[in-house]
N, C-alpha and C. Protein backbone atom coordinates (compact mmCIF):
# COMPACT_ATOMS: atom_id res chain seq x y z
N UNK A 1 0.86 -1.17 0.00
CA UNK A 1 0.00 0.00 0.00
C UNK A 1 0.91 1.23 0.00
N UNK A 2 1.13 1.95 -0.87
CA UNK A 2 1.65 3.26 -1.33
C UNK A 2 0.33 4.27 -0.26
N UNK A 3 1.58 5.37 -0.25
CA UNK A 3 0.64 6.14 1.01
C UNK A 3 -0.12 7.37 -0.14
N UNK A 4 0.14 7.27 -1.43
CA UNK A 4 -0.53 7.79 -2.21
C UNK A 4 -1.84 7.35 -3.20
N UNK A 5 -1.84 6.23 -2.57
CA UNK A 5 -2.90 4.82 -2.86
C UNK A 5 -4.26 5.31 -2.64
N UNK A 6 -5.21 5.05 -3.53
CA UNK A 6 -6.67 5.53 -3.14
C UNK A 6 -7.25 4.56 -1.61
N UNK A 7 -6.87 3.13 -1.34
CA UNK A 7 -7.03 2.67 -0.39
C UNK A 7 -6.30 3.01 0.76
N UNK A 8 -5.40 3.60 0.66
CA UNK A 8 -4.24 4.56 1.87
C UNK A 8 -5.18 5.83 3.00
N UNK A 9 -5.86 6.64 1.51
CA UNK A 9 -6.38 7.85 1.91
C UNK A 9 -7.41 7.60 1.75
N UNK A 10 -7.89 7.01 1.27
CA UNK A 10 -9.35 6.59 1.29
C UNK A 10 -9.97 5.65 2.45
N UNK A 11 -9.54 4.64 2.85
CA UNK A 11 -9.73 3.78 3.81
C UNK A 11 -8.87 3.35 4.92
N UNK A 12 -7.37 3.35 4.64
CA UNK A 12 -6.93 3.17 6.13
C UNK A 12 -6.47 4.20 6.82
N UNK A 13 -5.46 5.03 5.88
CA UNK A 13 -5.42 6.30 7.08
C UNK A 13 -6.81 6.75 8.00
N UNK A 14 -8.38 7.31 6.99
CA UNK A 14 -8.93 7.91 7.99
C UNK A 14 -9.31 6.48 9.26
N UNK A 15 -9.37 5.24 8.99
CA UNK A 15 -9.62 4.34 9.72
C UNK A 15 -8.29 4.53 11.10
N UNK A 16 -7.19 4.62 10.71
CA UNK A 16 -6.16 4.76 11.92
C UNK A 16 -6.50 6.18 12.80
N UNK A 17 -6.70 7.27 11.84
CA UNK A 17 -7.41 8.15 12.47
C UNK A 17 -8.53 8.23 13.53
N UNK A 18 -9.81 7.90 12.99
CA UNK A 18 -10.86 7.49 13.67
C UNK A 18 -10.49 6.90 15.09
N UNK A 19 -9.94 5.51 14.41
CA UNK A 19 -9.77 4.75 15.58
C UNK A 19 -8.84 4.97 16.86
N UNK A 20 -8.02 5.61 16.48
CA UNK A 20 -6.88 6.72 17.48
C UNK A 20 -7.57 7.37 18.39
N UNK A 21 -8.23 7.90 17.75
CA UNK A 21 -8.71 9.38 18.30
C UNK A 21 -9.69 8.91 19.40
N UNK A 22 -10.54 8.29 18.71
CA UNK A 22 -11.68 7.13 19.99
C UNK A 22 -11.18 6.61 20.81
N UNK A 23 -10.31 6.13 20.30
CA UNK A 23 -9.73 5.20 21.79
C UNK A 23 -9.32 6.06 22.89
N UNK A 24 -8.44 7.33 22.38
CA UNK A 24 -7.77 8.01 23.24
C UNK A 24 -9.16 8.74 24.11
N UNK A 25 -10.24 9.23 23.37
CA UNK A 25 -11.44 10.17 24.07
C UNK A 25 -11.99 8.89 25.44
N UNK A 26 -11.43 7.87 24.82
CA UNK A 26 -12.21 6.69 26.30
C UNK A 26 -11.39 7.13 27.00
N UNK A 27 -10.15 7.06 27.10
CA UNK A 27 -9.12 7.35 28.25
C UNK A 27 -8.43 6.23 27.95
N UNK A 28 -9.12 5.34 27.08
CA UNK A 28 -7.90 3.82 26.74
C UNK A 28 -6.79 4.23 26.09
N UNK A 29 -5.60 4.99 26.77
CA UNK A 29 -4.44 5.22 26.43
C UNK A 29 -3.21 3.95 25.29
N UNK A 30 -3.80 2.68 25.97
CA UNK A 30 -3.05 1.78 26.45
C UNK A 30 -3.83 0.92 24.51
N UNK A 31 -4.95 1.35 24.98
CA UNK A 31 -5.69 0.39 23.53
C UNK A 31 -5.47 1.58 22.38
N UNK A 32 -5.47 2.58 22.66
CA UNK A 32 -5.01 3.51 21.11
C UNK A 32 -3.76 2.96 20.93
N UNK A 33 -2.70 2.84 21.75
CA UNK A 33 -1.47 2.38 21.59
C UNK A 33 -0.90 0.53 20.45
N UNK A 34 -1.88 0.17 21.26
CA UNK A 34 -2.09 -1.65 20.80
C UNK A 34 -3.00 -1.12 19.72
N UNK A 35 -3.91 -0.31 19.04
CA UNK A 35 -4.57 0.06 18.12
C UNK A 35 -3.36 0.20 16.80
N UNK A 36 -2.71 1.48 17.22
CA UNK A 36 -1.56 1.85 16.05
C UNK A 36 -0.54 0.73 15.96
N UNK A 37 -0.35 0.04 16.79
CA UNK A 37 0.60 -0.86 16.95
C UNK A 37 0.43 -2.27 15.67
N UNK A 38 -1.14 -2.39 15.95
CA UNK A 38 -1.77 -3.37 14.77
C UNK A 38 -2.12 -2.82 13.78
N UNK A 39 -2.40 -1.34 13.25
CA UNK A 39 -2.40 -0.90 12.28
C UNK A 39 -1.22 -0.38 11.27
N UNK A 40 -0.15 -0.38 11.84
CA UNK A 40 1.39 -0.76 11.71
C UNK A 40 1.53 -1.95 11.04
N UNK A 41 1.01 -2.61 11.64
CA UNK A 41 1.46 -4.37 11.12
C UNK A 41 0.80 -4.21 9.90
N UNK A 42 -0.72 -3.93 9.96
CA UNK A 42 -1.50 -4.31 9.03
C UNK A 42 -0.75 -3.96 7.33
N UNK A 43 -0.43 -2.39 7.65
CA UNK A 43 0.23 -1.60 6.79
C UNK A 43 1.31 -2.06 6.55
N UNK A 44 2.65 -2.76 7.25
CA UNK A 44 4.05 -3.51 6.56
C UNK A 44 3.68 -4.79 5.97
N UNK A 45 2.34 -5.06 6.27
CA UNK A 45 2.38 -6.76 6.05
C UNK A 45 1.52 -6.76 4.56
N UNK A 46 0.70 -5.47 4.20
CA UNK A 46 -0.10 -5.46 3.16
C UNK A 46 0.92 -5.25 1.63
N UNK A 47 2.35 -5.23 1.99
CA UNK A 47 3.23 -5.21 0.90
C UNK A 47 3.53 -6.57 0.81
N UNK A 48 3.75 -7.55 1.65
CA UNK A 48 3.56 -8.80 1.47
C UNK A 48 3.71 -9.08 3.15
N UNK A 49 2.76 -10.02 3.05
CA UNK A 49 2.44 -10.92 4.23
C UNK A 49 3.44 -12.10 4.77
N UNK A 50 4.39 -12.37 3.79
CA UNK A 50 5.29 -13.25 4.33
C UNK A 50 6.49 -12.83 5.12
N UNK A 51 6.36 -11.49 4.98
CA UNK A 51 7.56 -10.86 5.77
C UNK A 51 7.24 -10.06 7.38
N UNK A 52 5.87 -10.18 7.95
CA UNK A 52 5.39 -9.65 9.10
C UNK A 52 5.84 -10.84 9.87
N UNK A 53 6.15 -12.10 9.70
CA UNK A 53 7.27 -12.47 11.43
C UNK A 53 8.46 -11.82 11.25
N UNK A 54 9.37 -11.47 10.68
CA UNK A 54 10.66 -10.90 10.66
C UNK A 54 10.35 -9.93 11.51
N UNK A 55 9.58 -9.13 11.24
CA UNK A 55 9.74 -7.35 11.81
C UNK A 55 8.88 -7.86 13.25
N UNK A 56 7.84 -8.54 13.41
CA UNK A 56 7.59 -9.00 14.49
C UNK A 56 8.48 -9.73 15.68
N UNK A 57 8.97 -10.49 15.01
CA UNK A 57 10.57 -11.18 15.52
C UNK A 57 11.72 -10.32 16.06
N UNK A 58 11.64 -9.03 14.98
CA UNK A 58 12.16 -8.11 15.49
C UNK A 58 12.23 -6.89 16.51
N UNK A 59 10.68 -7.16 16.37
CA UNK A 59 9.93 -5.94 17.98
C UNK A 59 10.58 -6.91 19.16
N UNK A 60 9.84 -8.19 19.09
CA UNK A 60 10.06 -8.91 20.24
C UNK A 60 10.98 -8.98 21.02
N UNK A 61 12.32 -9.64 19.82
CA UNK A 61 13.52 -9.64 20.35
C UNK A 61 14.14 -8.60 20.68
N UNK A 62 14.14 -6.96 20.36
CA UNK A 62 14.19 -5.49 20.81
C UNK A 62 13.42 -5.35 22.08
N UNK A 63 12.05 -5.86 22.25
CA UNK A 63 11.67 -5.37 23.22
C UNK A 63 12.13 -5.82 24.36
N UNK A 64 12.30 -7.36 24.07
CA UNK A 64 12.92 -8.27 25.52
C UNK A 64 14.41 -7.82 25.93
N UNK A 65 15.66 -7.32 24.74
CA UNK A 65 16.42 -6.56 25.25
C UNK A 65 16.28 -5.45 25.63
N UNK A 66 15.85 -5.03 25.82
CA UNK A 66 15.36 -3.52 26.49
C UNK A 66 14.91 -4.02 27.89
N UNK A 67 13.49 -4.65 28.25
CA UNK A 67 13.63 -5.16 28.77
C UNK A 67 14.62 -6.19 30.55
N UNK A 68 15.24 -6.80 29.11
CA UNK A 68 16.30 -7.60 29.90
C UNK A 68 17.90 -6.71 30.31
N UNK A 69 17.98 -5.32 29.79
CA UNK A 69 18.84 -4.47 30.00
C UNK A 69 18.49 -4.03 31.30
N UNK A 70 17.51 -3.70 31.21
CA UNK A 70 17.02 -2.66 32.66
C UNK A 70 16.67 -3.90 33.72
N UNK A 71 16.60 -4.53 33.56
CA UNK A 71 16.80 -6.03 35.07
C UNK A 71 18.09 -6.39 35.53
N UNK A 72 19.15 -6.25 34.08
CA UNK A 72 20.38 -6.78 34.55
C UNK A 72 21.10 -5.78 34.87
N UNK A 73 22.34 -6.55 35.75
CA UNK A 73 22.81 -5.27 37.17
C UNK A 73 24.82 -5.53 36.54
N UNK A 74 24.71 -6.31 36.05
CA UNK A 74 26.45 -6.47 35.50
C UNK A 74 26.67 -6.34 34.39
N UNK A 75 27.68 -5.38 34.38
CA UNK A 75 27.95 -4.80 33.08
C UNK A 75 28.44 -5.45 32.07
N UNK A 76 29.01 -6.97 32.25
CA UNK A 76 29.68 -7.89 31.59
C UNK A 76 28.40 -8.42 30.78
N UNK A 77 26.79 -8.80 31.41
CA UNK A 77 25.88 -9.54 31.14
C UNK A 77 24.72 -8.55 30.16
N UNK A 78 25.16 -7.22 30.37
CA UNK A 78 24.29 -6.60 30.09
C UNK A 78 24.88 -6.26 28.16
N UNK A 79 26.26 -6.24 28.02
CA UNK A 79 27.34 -5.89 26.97
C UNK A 79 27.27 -7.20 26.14
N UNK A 80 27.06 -8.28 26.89
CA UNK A 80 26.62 -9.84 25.89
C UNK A 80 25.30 -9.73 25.06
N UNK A 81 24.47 -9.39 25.84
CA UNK A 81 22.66 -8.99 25.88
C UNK A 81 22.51 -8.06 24.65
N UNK A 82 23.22 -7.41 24.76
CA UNK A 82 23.67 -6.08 23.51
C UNK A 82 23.57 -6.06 22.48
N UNK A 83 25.41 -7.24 22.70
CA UNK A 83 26.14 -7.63 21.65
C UNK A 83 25.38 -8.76 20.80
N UNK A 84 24.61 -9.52 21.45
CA UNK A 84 23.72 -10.54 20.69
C UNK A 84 22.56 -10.10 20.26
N UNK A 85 21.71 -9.07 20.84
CA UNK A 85 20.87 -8.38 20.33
C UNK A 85 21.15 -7.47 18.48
N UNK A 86 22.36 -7.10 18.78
CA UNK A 86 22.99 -5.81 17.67
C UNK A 86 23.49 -7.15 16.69
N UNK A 87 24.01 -8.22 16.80
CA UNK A 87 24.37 -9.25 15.87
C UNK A 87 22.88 -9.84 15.01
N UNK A 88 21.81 -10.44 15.63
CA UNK A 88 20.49 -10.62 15.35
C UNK A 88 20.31 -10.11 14.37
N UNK A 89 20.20 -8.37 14.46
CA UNK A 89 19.36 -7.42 13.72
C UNK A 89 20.25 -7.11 12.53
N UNK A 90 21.56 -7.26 12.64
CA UNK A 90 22.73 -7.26 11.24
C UNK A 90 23.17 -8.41 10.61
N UNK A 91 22.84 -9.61 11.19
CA UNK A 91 22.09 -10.99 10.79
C UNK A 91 21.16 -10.71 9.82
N UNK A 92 20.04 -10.24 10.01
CA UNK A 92 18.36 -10.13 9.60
C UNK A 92 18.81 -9.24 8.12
N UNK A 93 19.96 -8.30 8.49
CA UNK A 93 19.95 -7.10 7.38
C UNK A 93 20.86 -7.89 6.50
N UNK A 94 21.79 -8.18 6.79
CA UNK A 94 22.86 -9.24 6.16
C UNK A 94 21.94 -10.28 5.05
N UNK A 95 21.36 -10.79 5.39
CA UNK A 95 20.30 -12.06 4.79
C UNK A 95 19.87 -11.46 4.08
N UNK A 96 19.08 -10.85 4.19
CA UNK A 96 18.28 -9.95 2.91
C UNK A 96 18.71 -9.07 2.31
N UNK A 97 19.63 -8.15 2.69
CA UNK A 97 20.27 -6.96 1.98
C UNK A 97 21.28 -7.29 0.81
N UNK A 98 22.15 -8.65 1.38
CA UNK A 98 23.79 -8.80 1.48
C UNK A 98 24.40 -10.04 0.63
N UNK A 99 23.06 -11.14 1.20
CA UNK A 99 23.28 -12.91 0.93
C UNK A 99 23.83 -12.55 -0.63
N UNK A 100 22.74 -12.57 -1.09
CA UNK A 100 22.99 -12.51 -2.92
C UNK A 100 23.94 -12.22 -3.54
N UNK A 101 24.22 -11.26 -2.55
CA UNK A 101 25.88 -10.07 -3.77
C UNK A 101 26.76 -10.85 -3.32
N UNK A 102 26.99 -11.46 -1.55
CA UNK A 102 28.45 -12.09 -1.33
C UNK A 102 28.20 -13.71 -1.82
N UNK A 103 26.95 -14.06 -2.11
CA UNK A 103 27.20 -15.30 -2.70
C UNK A 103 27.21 -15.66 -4.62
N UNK A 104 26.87 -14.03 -4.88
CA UNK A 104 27.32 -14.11 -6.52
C UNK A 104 28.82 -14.05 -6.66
N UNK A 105 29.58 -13.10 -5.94
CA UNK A 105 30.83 -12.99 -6.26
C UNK A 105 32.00 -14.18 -5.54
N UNK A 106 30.87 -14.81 -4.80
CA UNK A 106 31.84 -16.02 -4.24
C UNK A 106 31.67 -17.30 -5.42
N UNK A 107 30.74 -17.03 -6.09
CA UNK A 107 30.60 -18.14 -7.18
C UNK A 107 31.26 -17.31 -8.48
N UNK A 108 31.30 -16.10 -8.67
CA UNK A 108 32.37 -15.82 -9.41
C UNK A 108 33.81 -16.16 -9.48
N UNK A 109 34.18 -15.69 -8.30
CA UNK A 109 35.56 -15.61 -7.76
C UNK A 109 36.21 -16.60 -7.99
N UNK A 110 35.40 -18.10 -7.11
CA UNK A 110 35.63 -19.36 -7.15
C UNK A 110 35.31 -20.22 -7.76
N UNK A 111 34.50 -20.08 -8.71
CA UNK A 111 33.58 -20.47 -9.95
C UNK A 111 32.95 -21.83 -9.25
N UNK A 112 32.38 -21.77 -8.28
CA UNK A 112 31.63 -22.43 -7.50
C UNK A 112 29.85 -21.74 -7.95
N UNK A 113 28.67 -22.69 -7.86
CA UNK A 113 27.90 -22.90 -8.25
C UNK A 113 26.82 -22.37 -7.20
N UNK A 114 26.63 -22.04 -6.01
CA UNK A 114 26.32 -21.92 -4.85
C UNK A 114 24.65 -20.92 -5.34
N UNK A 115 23.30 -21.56 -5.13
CA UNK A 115 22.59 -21.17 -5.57
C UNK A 115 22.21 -19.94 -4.76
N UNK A 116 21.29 -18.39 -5.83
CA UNK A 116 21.08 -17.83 -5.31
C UNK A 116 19.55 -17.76 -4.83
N UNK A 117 19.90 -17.31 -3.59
CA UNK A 117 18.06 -16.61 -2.95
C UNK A 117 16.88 -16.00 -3.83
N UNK A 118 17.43 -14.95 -4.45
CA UNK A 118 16.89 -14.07 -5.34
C UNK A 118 15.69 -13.54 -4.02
N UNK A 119 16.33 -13.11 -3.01
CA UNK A 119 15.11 -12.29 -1.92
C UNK A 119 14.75 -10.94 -2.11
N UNK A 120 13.06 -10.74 -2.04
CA UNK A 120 12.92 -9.63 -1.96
C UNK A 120 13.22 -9.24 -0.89
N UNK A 121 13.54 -7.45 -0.96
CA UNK A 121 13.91 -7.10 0.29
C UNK A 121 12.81 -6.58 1.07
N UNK A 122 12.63 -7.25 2.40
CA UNK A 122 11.19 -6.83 3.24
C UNK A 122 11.64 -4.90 3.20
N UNK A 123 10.61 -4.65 3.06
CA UNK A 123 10.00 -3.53 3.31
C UNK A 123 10.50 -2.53 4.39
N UNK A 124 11.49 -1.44 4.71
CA UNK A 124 11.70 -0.69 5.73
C UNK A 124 12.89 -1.83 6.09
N UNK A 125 13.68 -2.74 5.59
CA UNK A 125 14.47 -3.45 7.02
C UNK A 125 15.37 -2.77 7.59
N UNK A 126 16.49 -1.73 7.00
CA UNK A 126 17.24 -0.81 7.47
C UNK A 126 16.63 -0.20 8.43
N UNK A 127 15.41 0.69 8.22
CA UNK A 127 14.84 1.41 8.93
C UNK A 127 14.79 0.97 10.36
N UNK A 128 13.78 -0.70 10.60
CA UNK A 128 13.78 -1.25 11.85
C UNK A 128 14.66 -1.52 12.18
N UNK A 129 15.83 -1.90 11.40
CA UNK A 129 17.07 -2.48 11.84
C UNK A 129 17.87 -1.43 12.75
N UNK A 130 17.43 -0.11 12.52
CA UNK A 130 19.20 0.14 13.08
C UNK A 130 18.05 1.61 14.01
N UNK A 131 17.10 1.86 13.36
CA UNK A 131 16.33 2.99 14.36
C UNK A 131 16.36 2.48 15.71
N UNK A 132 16.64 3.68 16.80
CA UNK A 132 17.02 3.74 18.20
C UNK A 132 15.36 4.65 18.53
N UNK A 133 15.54 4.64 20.20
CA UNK A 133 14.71 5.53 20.84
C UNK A 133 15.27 6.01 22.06
């Protein structure tokens, strides 16, 4: 869905709208929140649907380090937590961004046969990948 899409402006923006705005006039802070949160999804996943566990996979595992940062008290455990977190997400970008080019020129190079992925690239992955708060 292009945000210049007659179904963009026509039907889901004012729908995220609407539904924002209501939730917040209840005082359900918490359900406008889980509102945009699924209307987010709806919107990355309507470019293709096979790629909403990745970025889901990717809240999760972000959120539980975050999370698991602010519980842990040693700086040794907290710098592992990190470091495996920040590997994950350049893993995720690596695979999809990366696989193809270092496995064409490794079958160049070496004239090895090594089949390619041919992956599309999910939608925003840089973006989730490396955006902070």
């Amino acid at each position: 869905m292009l945000f210049n899409s007659y179904i963009f402006i026509l039907f889901f923006f004012p729908l995220c709208i609407i539904g924002y705005f209501y939730l917040n006039a209840l005082n359900k802070n918490n359900y406008a929140q889980i509102f945009l949160l699924g209307m987010s999804l709806w919107f990355y996943g309507y470019f293709n649907i096979r790629y909403l566990p990745i970025i889901i996979c990717s809240i999760l595992l972000n959120y539980g380090t975050f999370l698991l940062l602010g519980y842990l008290q040693k700086q040794g455990a907290r710098k592992l937590v990190l470091s495996i977190s920040i590997l994950f997400n350049i893993g995720i970008l690596f695979y999809f961004k990366y696989y193809d080019f270092f496995i064409e020129n490794i079958n160049f190079l070496f004239h090895t046969d090594f089949t390619l992925q041919k992956l599309i690239l999910p939608l925003g992955i840089s973006f989730f990948s490396f955006q902070r708060k």
